[in-house]
Protein backbone atom coordinates (compact mmCIF):
# COMPACT_ATOMS: atom_id res chain seq x y z
CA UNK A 1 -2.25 -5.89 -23.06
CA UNK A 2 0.96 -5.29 -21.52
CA UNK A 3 1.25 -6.81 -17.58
CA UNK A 4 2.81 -5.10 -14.45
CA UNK A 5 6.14 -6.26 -15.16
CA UNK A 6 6.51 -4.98 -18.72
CA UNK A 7 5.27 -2.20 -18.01
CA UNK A 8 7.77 -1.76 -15.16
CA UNK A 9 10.55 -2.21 -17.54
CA UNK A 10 9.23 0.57 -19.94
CA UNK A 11 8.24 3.53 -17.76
CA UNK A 12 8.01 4.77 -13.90
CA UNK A 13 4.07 3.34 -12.86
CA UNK A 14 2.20 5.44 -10.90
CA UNK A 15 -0.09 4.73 -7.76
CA UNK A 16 -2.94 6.59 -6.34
CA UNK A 17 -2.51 8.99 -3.33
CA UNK A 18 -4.60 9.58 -0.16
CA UNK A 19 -7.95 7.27 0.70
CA UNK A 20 -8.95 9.33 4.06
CA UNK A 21 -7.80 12.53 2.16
CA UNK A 22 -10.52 12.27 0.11
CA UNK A 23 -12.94 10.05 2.34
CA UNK A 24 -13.09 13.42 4.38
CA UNK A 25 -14.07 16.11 2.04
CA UNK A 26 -17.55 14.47 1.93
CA UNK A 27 -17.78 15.26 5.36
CA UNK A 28 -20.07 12.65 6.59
CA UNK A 29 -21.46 11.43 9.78
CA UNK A 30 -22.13 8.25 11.73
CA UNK A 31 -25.25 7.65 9.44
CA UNK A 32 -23.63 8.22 6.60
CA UNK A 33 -21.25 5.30 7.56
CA UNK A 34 -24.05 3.08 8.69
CA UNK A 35 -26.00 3.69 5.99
CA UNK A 36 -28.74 1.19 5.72
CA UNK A 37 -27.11 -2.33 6.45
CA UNK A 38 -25.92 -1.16 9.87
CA UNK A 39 -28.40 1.40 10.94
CA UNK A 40 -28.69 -0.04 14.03
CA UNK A 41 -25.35 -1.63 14.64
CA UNK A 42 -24.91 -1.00 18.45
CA UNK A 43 -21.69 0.90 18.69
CA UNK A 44 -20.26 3.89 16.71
CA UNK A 45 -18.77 3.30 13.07
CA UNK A 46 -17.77 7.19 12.27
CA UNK A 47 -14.12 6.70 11.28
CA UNK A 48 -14.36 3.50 10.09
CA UNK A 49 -13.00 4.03 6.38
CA UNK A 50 -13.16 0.68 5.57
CA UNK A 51 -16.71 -0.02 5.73
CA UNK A 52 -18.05 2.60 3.30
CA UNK A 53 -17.18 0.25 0.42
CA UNK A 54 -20.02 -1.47 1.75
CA UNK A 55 -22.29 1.36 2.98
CA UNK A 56 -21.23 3.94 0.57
CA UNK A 57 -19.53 2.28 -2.28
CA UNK A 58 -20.23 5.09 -4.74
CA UNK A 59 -18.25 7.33 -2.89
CA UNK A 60 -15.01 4.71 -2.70
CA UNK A 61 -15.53 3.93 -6.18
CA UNK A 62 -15.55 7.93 -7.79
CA UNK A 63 -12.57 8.26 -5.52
CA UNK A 64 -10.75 5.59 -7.30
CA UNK A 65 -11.86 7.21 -10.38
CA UNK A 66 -10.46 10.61 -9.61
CA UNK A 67 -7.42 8.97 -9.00
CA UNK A 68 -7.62 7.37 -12.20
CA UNK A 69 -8.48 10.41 -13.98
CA UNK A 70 -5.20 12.09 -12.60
CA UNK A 71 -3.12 9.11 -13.81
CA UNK A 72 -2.63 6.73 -11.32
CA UNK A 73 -1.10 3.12 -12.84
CA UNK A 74 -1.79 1.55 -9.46
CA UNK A 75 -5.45 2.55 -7.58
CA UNK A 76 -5.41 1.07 -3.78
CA UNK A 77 -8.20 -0.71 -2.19
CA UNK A 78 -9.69 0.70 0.57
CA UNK A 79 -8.64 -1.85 3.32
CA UNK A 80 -6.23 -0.27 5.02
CA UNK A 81 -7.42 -1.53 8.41
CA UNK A 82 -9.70 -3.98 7.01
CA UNK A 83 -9.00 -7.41 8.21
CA UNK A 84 -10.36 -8.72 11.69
CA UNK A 85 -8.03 -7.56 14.41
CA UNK A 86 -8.84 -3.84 13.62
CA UNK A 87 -12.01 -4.27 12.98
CA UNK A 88 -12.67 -5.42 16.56
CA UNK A 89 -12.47 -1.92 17.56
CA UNK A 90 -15.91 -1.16 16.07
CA UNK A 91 -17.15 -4.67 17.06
CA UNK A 92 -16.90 -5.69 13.21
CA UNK A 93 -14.63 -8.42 13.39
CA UNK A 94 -17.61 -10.77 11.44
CA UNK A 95 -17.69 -8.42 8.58
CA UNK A 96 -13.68 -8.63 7.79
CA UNK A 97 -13.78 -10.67 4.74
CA UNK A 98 -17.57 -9.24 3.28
CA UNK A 99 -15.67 -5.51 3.41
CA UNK A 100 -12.59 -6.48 1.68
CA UNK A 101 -14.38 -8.33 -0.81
CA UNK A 102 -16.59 -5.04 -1.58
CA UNK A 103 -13.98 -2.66 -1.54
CA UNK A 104 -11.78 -5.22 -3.82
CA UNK A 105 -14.84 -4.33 -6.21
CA UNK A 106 -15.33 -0.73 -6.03
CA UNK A 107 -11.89 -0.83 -7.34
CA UNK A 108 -12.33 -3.19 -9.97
CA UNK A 109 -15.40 -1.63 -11.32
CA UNK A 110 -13.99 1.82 -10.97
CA UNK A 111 -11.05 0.36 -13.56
CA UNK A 112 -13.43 -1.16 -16.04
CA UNK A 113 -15.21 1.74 -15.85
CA UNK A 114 -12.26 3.92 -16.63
CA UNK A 115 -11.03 1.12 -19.31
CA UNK A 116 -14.20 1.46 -21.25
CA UNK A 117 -13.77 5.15 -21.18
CA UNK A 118 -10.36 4.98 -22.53
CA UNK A 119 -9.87 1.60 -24.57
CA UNK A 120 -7.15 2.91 -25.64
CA UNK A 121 -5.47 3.11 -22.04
CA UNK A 122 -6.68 -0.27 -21.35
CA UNK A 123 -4.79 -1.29 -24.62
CA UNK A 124 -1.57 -0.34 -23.28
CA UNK A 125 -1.92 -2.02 -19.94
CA UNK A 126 -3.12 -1.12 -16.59
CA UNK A 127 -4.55 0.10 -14.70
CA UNK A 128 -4.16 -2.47 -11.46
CA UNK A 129 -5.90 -2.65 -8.58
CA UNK A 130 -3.47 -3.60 -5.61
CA UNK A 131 -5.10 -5.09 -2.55
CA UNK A 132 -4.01 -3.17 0.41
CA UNK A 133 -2.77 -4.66 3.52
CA UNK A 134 -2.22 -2.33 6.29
CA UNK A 135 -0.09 -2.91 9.39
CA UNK A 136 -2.73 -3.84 11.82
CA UNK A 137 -3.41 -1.92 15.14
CA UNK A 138 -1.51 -4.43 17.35
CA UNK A 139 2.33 -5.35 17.13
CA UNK A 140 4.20 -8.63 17.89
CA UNK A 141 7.60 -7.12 18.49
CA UNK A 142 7.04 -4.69 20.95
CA UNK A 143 4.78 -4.73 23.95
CA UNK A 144 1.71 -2.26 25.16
CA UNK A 145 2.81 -2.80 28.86
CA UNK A 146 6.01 -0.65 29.41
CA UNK A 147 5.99 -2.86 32.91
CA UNK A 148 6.23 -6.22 30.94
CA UNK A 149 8.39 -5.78 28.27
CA UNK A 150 8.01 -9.42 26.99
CA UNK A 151 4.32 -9.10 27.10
CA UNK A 152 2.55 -9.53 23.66
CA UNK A 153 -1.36 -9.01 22.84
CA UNK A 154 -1.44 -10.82 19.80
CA UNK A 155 -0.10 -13.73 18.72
CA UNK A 156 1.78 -14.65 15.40
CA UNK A 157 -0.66 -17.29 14.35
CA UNK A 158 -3.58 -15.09 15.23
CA UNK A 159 -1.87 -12.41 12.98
CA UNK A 160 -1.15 -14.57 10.31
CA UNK A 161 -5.08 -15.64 10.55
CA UNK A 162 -6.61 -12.37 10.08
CA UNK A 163 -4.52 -11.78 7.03
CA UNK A 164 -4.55 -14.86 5.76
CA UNK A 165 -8.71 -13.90 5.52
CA UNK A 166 -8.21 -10.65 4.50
CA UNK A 167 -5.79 -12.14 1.40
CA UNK A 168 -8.49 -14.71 0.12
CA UNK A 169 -11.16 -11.99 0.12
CA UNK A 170 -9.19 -9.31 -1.91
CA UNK A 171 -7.79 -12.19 -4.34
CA UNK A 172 -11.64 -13.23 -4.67
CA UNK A 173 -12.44 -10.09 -5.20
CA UNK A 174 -10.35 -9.33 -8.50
CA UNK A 175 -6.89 -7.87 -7.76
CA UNK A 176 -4.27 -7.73 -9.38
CA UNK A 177 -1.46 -7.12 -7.13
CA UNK A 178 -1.10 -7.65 -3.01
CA UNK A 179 0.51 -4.69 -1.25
CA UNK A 180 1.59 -5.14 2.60
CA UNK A 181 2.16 -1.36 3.09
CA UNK A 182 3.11 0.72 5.92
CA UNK A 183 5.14 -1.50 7.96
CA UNK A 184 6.44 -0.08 11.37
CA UNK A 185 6.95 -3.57 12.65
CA UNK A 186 8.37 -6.58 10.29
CA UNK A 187 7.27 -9.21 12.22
CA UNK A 188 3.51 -8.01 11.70
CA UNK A 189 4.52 -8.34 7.91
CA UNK A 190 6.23 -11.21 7.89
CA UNK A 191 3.11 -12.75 9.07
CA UNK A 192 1.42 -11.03 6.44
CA UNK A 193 4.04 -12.63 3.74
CA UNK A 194 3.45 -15.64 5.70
CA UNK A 195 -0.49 -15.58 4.94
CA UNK A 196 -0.15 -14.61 1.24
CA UNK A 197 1.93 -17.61 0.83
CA UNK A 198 -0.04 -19.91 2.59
CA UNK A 199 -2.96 -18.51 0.62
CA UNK A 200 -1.49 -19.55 -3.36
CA UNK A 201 0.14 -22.75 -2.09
CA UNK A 202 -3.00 -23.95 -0.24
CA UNK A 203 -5.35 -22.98 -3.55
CA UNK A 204 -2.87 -24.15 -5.86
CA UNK A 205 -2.73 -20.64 -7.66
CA UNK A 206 0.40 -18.51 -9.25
CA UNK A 207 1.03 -15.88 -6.92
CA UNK A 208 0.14 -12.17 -7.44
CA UNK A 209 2.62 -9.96 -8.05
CA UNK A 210 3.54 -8.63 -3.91
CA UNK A 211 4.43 -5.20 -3.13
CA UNK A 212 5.93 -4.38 0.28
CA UNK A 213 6.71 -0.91 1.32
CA UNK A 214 7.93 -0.05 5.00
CA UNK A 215 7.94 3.19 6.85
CA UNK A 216 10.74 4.99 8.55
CA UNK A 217 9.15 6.93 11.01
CA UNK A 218 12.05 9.90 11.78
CA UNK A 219 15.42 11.28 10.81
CA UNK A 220 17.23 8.04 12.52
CA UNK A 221 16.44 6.10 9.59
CA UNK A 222 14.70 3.41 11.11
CA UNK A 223 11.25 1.61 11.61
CA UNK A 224 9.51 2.21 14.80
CA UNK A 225 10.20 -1.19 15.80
CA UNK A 226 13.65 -0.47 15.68
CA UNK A 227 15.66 -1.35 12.33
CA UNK A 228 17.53 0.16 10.03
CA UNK A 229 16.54 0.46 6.28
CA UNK A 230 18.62 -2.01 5.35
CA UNK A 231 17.97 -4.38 7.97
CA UNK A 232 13.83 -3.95 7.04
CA UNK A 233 15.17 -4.87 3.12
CA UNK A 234 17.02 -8.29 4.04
CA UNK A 235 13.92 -9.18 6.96
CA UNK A 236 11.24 -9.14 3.41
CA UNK A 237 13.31 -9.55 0.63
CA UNK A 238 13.01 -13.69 0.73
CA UNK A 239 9.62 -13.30 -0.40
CA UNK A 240 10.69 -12.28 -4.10
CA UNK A 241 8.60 -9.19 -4.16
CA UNK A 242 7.62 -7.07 -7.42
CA UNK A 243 9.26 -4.38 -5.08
CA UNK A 244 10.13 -3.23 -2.00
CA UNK A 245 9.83 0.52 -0.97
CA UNK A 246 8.57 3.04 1.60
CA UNK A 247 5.34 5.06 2.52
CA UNK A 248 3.94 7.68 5.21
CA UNK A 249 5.52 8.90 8.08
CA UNK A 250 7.93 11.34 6.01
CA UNK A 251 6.89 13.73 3.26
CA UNK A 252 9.36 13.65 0.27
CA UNK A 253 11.75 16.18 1.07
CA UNK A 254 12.48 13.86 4.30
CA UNK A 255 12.55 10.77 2.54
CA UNK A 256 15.20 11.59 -0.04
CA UNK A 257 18.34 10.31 2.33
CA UNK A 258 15.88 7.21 2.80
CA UNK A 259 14.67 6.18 -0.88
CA UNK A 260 18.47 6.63 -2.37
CA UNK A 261 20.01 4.11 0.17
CA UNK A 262 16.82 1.31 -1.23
CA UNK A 263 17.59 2.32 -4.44
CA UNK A 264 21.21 1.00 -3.62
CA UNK A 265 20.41 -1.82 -1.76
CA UNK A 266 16.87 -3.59 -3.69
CA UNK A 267 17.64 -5.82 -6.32
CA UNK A 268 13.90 -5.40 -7.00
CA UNK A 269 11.97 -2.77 -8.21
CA UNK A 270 11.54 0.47 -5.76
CA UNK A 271 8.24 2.22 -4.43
CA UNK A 272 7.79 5.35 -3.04
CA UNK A 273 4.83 6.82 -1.91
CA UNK A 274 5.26 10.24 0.69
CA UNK A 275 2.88 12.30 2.45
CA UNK A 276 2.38 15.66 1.09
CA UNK A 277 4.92 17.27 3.60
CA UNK A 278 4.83 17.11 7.55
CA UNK A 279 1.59 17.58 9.38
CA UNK A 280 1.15 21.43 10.33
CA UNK A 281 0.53 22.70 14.15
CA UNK A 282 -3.18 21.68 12.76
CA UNK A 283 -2.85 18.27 11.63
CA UNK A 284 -3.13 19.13 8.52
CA UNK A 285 -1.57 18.24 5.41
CA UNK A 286 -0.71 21.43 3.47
CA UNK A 287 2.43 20.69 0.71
CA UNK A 288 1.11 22.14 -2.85
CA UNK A 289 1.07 19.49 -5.39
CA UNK A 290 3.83 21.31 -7.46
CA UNK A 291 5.76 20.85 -4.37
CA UNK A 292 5.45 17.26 -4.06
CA UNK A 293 5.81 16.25 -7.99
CA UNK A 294 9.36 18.26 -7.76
CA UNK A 295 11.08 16.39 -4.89
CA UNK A 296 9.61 13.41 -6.38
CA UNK A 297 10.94 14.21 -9.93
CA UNK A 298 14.44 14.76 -8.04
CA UNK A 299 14.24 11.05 -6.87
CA UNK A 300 13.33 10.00 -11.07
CA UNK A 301 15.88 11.90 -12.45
CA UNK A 302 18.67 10.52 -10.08
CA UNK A 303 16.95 6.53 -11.19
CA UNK A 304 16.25 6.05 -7.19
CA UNK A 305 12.65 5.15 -8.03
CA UNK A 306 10.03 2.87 -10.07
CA UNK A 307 6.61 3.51 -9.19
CA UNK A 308 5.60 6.97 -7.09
CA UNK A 309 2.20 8.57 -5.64
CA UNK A 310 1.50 10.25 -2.77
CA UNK A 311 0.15 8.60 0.90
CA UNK A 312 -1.41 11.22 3.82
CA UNK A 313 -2.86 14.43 2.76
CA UNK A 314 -1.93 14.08 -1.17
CA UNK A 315 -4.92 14.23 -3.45
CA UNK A 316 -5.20 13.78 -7.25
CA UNK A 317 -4.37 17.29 -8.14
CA UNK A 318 -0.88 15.61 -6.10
CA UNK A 319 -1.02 12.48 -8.10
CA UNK A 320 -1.99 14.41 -11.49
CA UNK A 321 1.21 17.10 -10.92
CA UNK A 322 3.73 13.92 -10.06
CA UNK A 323 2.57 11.93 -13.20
CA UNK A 324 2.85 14.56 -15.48
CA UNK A 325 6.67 15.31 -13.83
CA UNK A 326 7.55 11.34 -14.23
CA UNK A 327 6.23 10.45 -17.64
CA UNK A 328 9.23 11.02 -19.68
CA UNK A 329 11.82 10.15 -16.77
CA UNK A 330 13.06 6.73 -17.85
CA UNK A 331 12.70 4.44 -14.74
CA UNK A 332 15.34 2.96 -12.35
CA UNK A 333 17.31 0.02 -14.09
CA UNK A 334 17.52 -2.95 -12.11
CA UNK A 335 20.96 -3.75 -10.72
CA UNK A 336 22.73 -6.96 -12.02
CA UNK A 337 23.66 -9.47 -9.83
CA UNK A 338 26.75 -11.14 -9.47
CA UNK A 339 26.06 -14.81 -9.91
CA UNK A 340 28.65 -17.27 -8.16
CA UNK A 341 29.14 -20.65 -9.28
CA UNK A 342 30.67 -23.40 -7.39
CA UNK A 343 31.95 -26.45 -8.54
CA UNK A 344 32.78 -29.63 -5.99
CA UNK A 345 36.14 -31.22 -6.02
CA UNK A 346 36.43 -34.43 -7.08
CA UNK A 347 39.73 -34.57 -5.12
């Protein structure tokens, strides 16, 4: 069985779309969330994603499978605001680690699952589970006061903490790659990089491959914490990831200008994961898949790109319509680096 980085080499990889996309077409309630283990949990849980891998894990895990299904390479956990310092907000701060490690196994059951399905997939290599790491709900560079600018709420250690729990659970828990996605600030992922480090070296383990995608939140071409592109790139790079690319905010038409600079700039592999368009006067998410796969084939055909799926609003019918555009696009080539040698003087 090939692993991630042949693979990468061969063909442009493919990871899943939306998790609350589909999380919401089961319309479900606050019992639905509690289910039994927290039927009488004191506070509301409606809204909190994360938790159904432990309440309703069937539901997590057939959504993985759909994804699957359509073609996804890459399937995501669902821990996008899974480790402690967002789960405060729904007084589940205890429960961090327990619901990464069960959503770290819907996805790995939803792969063997698919694998014994189609041995014949499974043969070729894939499909990974990545461990998601979202950007928390608190940032270290800028402050919630707009009357004390140098105020913080968190701290970096206390940061690094949370994910350095949410990292052991999600390795634990069987996958195969870490992804620290949707950054708006870099220090919050630095002390993510910082905690996946920390993790390996402390257990004595080889690393996991780490993917780290970044958002650029409007047409200035920067993060909302302030930088450009480019200046995002050189803050993460150190950490020698399996790529570096960009997610959310933008749907792909908007992210063109954006993913062509990376493309220039990585000497790592590129992600790119859009929404399906801009959010309507509604909310809502309402770019046709076709749409979607054909801005996204753009980016292939022009080698800007490496892997490619969808983020907000995009569905599998997104996923399956930007596989089947990809599959015979042959996948950006890695630039070659100049290498300098220096030689002292014995003078």
């Amino acid at each position: 069985m090939k692993d991630i980085y042949a693979l990468l080499k061969e063909r442009i990889l493919v990871i899943d779309g939306a998790m609350g996309t589909m999380i919401q077409r089961h319309k479900l309630n606050e019992s639905d969330y509690r289910g039994t283990r927290f039927s009488d949990w004191p506070s509301d849980v409606k809204g909190n994603n994360d938790l159904l891998s432990i309440t309703q894990p069937d539901i997590i895990k057939n959504i993985h499978l759909q994804y699957l299904e359509a073609g996804a390479d890459i399937i995501e956990t669902n821990t996008f605001n899974a480790q402690s310092v967002s789960m405060a907000d729904y007084n589940m701060s205890m429960h961090a680690y327990e619901i990464n490690l069960a959503a770290a196994k819907c996805a790995r059951n939803a792969v063997t699952e698919f694998q014994q399905k189609y041995p014949e997939k499974a043969a070729e290599g894939g499909p990974f589970v990545a461990g998601a790491i979202g950007p928390m709900n608190k940032t270290l560079s800028l402050s919630p006061d707009v009357n004390n600018p140098g105020f913080r709420s968190i701290s970096f250690d206390e940061v690094a903490e949370a994910y350095y729990d949410q990292v052991k659970a999600l390795v634990e828990g069987g996958v195969d790659i870490l992804l620290i996605e949707t950054i708006f600030d870099t220090l919050n992922a630095k002390a993510a990089i910082y905690a996946v480090k920390k993790f390996f070296r402390d257990h004595q383990m080889k690393e996991l491959p780490l993917m780290i995608s970044g958002t650029i939140t409007d047409a200035s071409g920067r993060t909302l914490s302030g930088q450009t592109l480019e200046a995002f790139y050189t803050s993460v790079q150190h950490a020698n990831p399996i790529s570096i690319g960009l997610n959310c905010a933008l749907g792909a038409d908007q992210m063109r200008s954006h993913i062509e600079e990376l493309s220039q700039i990585a000497s790592c592999y590129t992600s790119a994961y859009p929404n399906a368009g801009l959010p309507n006067a509604m909310g809502e998410y309402d770019e046709e898949p076709a749409q979607t796969a054909h801005f996204i084939e753009d980016w292939a055909n022009h080698g800007f790109v490496n892997i490619v799926g969808g983020c907000c609003g995009t569905t599998p019918d997104h996923i399956q319509h930007i596989a089947d555009h990809v599959k015979k696009i042959k996948p950006r080539n890695l630039p070659v680096l100049e290498t300098i040698l220096s030689t002292e003087s014995n003078a």
